[in-house]
Protein backbone atom coordinates (compact mmCIF):
# COMPACT_ATOMS: atom_id res chain seq x y z
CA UNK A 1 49.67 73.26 84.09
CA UNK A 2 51.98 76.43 82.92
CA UNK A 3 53.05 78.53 86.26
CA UNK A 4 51.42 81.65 86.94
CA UNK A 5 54.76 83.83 86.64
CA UNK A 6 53.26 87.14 87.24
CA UNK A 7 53.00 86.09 91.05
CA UNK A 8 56.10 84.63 91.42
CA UNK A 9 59.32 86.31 92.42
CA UNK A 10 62.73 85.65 89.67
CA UNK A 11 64.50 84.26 92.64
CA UNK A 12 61.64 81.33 93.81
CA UNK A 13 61.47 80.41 90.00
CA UNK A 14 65.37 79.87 89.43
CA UNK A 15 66.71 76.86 90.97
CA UNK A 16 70.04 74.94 91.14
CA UNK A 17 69.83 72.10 88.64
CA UNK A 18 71.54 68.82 89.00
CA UNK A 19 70.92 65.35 86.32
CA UNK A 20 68.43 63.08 87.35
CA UNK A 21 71.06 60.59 85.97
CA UNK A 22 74.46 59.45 86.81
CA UNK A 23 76.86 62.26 85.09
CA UNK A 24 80.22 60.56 85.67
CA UNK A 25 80.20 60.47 81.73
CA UNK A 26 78.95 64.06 81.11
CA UNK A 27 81.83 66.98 80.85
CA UNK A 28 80.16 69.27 83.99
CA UNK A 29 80.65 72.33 81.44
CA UNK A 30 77.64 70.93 78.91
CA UNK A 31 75.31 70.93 81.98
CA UNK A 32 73.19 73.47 82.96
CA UNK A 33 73.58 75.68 86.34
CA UNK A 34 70.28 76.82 86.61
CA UNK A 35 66.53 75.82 85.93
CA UNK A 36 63.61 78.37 85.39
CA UNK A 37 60.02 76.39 86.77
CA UNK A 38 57.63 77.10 84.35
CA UNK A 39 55.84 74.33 83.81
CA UNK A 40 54.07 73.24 87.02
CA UNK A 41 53.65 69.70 86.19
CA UNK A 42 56.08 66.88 85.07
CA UNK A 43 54.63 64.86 82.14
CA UNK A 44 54.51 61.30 81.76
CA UNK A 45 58.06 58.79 80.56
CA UNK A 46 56.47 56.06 78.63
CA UNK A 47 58.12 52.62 77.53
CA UNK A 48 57.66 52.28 73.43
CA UNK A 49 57.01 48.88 72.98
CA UNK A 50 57.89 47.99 69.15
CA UNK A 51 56.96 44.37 68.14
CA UNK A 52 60.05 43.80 65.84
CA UNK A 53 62.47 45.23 68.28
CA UNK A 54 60.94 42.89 71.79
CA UNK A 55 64.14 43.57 73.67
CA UNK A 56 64.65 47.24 72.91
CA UNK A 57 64.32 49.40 75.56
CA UNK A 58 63.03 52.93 74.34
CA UNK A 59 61.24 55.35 76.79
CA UNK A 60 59.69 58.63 75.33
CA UNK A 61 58.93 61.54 77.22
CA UNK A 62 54.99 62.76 76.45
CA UNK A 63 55.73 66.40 76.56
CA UNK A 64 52.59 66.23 73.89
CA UNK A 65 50.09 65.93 77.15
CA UNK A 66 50.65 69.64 77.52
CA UNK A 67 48.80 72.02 75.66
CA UNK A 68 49.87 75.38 74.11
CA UNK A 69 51.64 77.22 71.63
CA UNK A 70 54.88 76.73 73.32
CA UNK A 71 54.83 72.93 73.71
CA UNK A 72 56.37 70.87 76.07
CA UNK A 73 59.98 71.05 74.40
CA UNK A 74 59.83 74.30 73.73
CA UNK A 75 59.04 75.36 77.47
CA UNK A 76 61.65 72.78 78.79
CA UNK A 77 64.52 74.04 76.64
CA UNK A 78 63.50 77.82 77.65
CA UNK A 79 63.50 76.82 81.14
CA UNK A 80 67.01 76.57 81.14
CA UNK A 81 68.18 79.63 78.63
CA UNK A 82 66.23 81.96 80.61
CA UNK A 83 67.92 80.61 83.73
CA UNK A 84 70.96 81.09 82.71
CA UNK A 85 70.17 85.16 81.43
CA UNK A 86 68.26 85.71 84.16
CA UNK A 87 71.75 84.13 86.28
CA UNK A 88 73.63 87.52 84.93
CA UNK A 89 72.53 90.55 86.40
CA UNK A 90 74.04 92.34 82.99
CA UNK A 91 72.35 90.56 80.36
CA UNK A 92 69.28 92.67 79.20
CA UNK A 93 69.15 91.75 75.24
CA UNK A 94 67.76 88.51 73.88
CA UNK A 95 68.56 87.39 70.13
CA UNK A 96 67.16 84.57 68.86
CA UNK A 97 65.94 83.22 65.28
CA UNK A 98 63.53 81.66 63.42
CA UNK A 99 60.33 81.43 61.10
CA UNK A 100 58.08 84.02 60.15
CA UNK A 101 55.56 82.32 62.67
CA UNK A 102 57.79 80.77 64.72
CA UNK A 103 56.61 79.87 68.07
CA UNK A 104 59.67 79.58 69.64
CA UNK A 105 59.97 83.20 68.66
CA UNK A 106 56.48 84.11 70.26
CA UNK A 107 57.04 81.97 73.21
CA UNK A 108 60.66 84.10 74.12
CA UNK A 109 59.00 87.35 73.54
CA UNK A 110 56.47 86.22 76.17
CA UNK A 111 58.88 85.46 78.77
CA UNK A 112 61.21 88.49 77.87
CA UNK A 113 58.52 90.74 78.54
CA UNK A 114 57.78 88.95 81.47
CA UNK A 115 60.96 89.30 82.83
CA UNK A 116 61.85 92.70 81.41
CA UNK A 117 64.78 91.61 78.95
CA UNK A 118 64.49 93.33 75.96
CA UNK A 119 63.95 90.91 72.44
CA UNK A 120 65.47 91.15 68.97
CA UNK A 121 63.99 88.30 66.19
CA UNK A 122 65.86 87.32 63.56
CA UNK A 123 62.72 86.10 61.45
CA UNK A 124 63.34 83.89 58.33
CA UNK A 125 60.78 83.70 55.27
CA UNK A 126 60.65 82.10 51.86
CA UNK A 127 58.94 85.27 50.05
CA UNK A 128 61.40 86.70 47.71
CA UNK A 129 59.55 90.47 47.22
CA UNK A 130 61.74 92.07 49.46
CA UNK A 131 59.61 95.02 48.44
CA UNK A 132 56.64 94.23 50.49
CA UNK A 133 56.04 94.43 53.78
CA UNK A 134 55.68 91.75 56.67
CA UNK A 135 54.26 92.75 60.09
């Protein structure tokens, strides 16, 4: 389900990207250049059907069908950050934030290792004994 990166080349993973939709209404600078394939299958768009709301149309995209610690949206939204880095031949730092255990933290540290880019975590906690030590 997840591609096997360590046998694929940087160049055959980064692709143009374009909207699936109609754009006219989308400034060109929000959208994305680049997409990084990682995940090697598309998951299921669903209609919601809600009883009180019959002529509603609401779609959801079951990015819960795939299974690891990255998730679906996680992966998705990576797919196009480490596009973009991996677009400029000068970037070699990654900063990001989050929790103490934060996935999306352990899910960039996978792929900048991967793809030799150096990581830096900002990690937030709610312990307030700055004296002791977290690992």
């Amino acid at each position: 389900m997840y591609r096997r990166l360590s046998t694929t080349s940087v160049s055959a993973l980064v692709k143009t990207y374009s909207l699936p939709i109609d754009n006219k209404c989308i400034n060109s600078k929000y959208v994305p250049k680049y997409r990084l394939s990682l995940i090697d299958r598309e998951t299921s768009v669903e209609k919601l059907r809600i009883s009180s709301l019959p002529s509603v149309n609401i779609y959801i995209k079951r990015d819960d069908q795939l299974d690891s610690y990255a998730s679906g949206n996680k992966l998705r939204k990576l797919e196009f950050l480490f596009a973009d880095i991996l677009s400029r031949p000068k970037c070699h730092h990654i900063i990001t934030a989050g929790s103490l255990h934060s996935n999306h933290c352990k899910a960039v540290a996978v792929l900048a290792a991967r793809f030799q880019r150096q990581a830096h975590f900002l990690l937030r906690t709610d312990r307030d004994n700055q004296d002791e030590q977290i690992l």
